[in-house]
Each structure stands twice: as C-alpha cells, then as structure tokens.
N, C-alpha and C. Protein backbone atom coordinates (compact mmCIF):
# COMPACT_ATOMS: atom_id res chain seq x y z
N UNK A 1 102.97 -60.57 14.97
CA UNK A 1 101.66 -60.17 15.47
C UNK A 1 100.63 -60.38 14.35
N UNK A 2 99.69 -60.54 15.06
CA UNK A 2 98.10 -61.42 14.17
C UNK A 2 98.15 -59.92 13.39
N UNK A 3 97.62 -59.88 11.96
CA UNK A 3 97.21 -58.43 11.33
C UNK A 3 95.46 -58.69 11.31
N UNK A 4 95.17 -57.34 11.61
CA UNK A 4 93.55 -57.53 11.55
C UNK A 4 92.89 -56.57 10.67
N UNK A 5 92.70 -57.06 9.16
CA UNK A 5 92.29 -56.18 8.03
C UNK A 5 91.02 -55.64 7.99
N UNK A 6 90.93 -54.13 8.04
CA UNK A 6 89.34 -54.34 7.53
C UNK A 6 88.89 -53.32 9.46
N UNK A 7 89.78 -54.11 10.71
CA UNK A 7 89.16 -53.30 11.61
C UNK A 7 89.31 -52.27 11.49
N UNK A 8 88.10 -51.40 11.64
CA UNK A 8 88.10 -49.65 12.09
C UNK A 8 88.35 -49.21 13.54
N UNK A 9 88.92 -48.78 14.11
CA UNK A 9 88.90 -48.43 15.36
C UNK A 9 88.99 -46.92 15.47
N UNK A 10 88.17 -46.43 16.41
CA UNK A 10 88.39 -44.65 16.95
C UNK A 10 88.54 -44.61 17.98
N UNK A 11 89.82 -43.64 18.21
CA UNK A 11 90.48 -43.19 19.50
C UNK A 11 90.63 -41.81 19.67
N UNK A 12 89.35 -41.74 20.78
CA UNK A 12 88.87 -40.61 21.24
C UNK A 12 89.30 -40.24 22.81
N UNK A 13 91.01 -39.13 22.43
CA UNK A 13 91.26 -38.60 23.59
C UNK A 13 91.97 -37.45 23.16
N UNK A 14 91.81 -36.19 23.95
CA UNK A 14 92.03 -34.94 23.92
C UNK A 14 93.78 -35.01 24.41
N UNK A 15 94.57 -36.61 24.36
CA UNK A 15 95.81 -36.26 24.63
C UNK A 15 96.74 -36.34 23.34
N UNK A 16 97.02 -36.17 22.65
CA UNK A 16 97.94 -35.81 21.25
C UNK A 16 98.59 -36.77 21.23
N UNK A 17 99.54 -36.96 22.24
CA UNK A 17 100.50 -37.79 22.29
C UNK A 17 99.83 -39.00 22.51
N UNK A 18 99.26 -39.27 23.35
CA UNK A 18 98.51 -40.47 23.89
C UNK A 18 97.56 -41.48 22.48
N UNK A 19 97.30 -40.46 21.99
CA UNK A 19 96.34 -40.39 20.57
C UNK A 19 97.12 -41.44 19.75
N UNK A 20 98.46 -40.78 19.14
CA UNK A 20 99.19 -40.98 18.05
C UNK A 20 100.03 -42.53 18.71
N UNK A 21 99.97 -42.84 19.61
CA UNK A 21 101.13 -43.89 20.39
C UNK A 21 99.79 -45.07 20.63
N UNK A 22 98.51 -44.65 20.56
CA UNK A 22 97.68 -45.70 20.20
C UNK A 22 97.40 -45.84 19.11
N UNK A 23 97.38 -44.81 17.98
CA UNK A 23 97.19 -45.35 16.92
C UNK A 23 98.39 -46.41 15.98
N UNK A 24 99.82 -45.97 16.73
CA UNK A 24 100.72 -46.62 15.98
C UNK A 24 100.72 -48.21 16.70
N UNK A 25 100.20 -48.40 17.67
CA UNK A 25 99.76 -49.47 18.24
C UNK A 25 99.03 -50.74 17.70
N UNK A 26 97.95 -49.99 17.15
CA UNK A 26 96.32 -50.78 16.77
C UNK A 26 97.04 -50.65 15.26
N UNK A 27 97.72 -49.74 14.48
CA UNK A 27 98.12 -49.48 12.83
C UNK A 27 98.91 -50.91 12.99
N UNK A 28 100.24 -51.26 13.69
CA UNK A 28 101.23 -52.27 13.53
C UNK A 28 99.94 -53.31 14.09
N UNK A 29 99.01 -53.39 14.53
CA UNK A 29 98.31 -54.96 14.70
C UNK A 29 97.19 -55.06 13.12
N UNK A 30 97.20 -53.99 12.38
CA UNK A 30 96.86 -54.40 10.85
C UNK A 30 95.40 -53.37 11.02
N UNK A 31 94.83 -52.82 12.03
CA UNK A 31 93.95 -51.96 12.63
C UNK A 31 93.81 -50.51 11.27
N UNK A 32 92.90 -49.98 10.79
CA UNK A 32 92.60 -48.91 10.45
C UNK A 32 92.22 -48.02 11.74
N UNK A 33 93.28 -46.95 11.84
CA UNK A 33 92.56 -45.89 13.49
C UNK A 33 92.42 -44.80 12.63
N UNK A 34 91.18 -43.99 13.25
CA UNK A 34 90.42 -42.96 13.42
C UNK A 34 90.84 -42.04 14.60
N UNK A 35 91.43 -41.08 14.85
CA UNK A 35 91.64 -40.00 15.62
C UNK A 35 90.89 -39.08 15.97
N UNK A 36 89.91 -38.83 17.47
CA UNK A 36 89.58 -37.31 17.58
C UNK A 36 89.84 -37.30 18.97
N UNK A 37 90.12 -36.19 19.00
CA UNK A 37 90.50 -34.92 20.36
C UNK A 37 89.54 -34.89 21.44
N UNK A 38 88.14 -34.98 21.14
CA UNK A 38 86.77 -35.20 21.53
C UNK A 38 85.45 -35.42 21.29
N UNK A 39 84.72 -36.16 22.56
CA UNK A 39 83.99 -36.46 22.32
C UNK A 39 83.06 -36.69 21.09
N UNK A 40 82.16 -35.31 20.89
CA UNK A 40 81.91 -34.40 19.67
C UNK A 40 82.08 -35.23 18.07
N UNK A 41 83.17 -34.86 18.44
CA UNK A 41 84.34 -35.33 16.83
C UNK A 41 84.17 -36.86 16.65
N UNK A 42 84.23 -37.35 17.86
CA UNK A 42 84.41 -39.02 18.25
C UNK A 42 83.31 -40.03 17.49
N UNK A 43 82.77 -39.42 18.09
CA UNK A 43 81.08 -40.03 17.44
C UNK A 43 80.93 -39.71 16.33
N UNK A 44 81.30 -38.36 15.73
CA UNK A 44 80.83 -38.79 14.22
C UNK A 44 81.80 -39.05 13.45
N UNK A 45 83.00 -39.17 14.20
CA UNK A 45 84.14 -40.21 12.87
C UNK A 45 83.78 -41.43 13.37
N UNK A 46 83.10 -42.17 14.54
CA UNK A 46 83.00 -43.69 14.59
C UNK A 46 81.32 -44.05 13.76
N UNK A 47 80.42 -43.03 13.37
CA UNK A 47 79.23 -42.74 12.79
C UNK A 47 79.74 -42.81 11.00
N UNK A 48 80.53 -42.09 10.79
CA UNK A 48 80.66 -42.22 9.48
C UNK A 48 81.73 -43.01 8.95
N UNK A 49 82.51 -43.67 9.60
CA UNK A 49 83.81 -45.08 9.31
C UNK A 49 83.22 -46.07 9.72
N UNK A 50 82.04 -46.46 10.05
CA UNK A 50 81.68 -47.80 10.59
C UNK A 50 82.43 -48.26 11.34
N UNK A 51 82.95 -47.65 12.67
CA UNK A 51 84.12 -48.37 13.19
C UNK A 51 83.33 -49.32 13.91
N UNK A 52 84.60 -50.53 14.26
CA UNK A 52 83.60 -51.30 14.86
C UNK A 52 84.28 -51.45 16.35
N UNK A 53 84.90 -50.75 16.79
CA UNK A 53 85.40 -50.20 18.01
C UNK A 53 85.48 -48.78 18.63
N UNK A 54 85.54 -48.45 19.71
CA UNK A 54 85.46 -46.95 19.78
C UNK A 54 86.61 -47.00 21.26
N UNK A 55 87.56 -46.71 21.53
CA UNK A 55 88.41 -46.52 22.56
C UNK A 55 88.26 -45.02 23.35
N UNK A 56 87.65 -44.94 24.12
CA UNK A 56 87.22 -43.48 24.83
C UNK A 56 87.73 -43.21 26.26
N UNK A 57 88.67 -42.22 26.23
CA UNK A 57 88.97 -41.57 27.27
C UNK A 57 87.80 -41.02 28.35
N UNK A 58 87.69 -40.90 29.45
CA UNK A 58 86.56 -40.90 30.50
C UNK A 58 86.81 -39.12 30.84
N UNK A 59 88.15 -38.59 31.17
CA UNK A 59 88.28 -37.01 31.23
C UNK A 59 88.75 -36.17 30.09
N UNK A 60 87.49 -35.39 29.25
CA UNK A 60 87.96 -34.84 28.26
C UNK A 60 87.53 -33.55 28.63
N UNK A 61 87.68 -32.74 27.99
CA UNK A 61 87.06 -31.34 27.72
C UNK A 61 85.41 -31.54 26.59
N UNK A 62 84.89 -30.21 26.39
CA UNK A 62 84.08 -30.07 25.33
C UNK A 62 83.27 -31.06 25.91
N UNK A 63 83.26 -32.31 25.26
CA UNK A 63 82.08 -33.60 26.25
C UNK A 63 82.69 -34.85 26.19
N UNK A 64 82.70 -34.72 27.50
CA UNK A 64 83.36 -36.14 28.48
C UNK A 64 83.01 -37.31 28.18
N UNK A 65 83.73 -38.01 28.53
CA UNK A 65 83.57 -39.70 27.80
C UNK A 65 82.68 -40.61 28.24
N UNK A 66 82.20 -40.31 29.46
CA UNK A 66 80.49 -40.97 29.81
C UNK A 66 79.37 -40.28 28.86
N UNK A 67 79.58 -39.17 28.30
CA UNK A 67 78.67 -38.73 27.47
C UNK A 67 78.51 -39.23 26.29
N UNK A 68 80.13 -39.46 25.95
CA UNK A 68 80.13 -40.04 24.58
C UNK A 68 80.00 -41.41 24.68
N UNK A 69 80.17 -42.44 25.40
CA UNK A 69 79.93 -43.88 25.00
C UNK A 69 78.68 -43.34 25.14
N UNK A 70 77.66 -42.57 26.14
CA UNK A 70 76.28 -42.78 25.87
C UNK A 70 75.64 -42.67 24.73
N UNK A 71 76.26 -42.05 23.87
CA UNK A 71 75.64 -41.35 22.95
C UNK A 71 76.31 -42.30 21.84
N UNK A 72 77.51 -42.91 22.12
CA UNK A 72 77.83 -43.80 21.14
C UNK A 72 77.33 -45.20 20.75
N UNK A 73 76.84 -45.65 22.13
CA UNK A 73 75.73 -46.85 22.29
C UNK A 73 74.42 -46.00 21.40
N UNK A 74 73.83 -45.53 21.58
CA UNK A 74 72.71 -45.05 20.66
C UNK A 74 72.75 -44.89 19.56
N UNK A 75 73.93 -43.89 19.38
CA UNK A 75 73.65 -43.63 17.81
C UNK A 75 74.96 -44.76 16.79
N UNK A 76 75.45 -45.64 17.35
CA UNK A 76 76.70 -46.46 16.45
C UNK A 76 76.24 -47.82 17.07
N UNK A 77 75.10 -48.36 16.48
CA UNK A 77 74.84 -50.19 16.89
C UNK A 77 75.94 -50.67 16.96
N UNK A 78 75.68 -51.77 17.42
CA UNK A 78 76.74 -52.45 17.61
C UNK A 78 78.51 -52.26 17.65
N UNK A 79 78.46 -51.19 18.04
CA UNK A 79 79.90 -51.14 18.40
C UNK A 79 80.38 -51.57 19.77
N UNK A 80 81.53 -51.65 19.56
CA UNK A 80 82.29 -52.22 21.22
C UNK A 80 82.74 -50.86 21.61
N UNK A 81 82.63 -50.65 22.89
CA UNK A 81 83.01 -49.60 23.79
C UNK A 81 84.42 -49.67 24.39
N UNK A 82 85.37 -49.37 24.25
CA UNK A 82 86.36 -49.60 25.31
C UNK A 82 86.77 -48.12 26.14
N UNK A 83 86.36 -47.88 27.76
CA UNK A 83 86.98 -46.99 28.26
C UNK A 83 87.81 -46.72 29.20
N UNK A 84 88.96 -45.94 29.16
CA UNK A 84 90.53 -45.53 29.57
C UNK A 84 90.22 -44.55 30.76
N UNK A 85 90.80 -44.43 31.81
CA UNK A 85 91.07 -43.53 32.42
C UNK A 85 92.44 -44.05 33.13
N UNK A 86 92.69 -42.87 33.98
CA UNK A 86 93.84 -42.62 34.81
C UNK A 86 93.59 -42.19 36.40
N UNK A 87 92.66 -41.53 35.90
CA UNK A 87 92.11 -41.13 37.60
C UNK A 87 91.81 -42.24 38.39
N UNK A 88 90.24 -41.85 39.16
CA UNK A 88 89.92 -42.90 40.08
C UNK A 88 89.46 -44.37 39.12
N UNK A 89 89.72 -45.21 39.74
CA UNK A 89 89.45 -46.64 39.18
C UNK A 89 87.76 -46.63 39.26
N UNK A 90 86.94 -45.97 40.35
CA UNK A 90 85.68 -45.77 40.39
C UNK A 90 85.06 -45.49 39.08
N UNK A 91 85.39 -44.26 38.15
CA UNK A 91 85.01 -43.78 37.17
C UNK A 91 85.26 -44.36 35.63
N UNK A 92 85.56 -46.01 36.07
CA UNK A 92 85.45 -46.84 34.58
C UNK A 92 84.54 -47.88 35.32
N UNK A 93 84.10 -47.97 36.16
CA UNK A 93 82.90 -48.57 37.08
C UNK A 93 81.73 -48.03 36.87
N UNK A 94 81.53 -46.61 36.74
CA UNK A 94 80.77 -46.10 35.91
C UNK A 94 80.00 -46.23 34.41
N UNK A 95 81.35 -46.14 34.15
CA UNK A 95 81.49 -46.42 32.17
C UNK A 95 80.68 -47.42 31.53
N UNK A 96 81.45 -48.60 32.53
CA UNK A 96 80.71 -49.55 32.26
C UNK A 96 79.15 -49.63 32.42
N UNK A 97 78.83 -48.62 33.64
CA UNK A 97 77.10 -48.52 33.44
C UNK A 97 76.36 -47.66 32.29
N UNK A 98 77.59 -46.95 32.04
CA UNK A 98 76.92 -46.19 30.77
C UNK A 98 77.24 -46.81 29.40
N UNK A 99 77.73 -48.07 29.72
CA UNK A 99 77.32 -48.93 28.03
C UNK A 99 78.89 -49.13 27.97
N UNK A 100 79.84 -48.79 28.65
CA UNK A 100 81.35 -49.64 27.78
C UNK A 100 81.29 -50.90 28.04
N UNK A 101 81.91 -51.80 27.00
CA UNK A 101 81.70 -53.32 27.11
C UNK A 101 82.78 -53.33 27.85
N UNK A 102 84.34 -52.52 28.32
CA UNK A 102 85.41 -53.12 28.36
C UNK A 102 85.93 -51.57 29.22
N UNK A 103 87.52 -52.21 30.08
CA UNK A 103 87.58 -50.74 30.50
C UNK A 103 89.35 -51.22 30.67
N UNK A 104 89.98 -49.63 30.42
CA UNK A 104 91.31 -50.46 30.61
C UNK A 104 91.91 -49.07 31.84
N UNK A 105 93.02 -49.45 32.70
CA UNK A 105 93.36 -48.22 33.10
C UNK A 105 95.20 -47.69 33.05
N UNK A 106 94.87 -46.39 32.69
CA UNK A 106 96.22 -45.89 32.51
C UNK A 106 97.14 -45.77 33.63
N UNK A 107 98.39 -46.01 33.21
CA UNK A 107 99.02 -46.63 32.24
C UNK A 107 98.99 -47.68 31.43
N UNK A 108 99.00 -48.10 30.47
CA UNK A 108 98.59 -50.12 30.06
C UNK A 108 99.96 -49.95 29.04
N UNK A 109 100.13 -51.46 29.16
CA UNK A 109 101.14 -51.79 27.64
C UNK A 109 100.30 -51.89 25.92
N UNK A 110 100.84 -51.33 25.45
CA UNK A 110 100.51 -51.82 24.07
C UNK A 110 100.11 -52.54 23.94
N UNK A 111 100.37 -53.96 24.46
CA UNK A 111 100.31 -55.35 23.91
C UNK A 111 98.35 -55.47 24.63
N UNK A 112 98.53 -55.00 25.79
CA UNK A 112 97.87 -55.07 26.64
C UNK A 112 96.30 -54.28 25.49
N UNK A 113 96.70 -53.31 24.99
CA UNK A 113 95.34 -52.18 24.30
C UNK A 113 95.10 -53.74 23.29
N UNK A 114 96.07 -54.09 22.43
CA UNK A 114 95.33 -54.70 21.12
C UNK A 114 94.85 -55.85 21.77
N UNK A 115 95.37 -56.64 22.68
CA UNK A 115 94.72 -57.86 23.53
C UNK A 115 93.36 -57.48 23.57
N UNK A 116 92.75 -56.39 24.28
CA UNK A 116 91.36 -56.20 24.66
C UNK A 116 90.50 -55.51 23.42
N UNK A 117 91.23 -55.04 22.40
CA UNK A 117 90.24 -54.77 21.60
C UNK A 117 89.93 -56.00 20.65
N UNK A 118 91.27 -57.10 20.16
CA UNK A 118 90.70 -58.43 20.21
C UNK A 118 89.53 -58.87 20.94
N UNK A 119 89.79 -58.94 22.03
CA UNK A 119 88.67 -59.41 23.21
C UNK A 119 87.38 -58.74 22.68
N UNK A 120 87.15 -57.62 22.68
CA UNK A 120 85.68 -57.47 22.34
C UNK A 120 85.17 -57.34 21.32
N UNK A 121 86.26 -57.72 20.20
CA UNK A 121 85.62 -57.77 19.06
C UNK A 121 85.39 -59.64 18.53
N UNK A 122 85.93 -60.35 19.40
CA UNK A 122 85.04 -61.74 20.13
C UNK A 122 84.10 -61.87 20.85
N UNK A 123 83.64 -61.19 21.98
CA UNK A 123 82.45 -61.55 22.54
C UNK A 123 81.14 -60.86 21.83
C-alpha cells in the first residue's frame, strides 16, 4: 500500500471502536489520524493540526455532524470533508449540501475509507 507522509486526517465519531479501526486504517496507509468523540473537539483538533481531511460522522451527540462540516467549511479552508453515516442514505444527501466534498456509507471496507480520502485529496 501507497504510504502518504505528512497527511493529517481527523476522525470525528462518538463511536470508540469505530474511531480506533479507522485510525489503524488511514495509520497503515502512512496517514497521521487525529481522534475526537465530537463534533466540538473535531474542529478544533482539525483547526490546530492543519488537517487536511476531516472524516465526520452525521449522528453524534453534543453537536451533530451537519453542524460540524458547517462549521468546518468556515473555520478550516480548504479542507476536504468526508461524511459517514449508517442511517438513512437521505442524510449524506444533505451533508453534501452542507459543504462535504465526499460521503461514504456504513458499513464500508477499509480499503474502500483510504480509496476516498485519496480521492479528495486529488480533486
């Protein structure tokens, strides 16, 4: 697998497990990950790591993940958005209106997460 030095990525989901099984994901593709629980937290570890990705869960607690790409498009230029759900397929149809460049839905393969964060850190 390609190593990619230097990327920052933050993965912002209130699931623990879900958290740590993407970070060992994006870590083995050469990825620096950033971890928070929520929203909140999300934005200002992708605010102060320069990440240049942000992976956001759509149902969180504290503040939900349409809040946070909104707020992550504003306050983190140029970052790429990528957002996850599980629920309705409707509510990353959304996402995308609130600024995610990219949307993936749960369940996905591994291979499948670092494919698309490649992807938008090309277009």
């Amino acid at each position: 697998m390609t190593k990619e030095p230097g990327i920052i990525v933050c993965v912002i989901d209130d699931d623990d497990e879900l958290r740590a099984t993407l970070r060992h994901q994006l870590e083995d593709a050469g990825m620096r990950v950033f971890e928070s629980a929520n929203g909140r937290d999300g934005v200002q570890s992708a605010e102060l790591t320069g990440a240049a990705v942000a992976i956001v869960d759509i149902v969180m607690p504290d503040q939900e993940g349409l809040e946070t790409i909104r707020t992550l498009r504003l306050r983190v230029p140029g970052i790429r958005l990528l957002a996850m759900s599980g629920f309705d397929a409707s509510y990353l149809e959304i996402a995308k209106k609130f600024g995610a460049d990219g949307v993936l839905r749960k369940p996905f393969a591994g291979r499948e997460l670092v494919t698309r964060v490649r992807q938008l850190l090309e277009e």
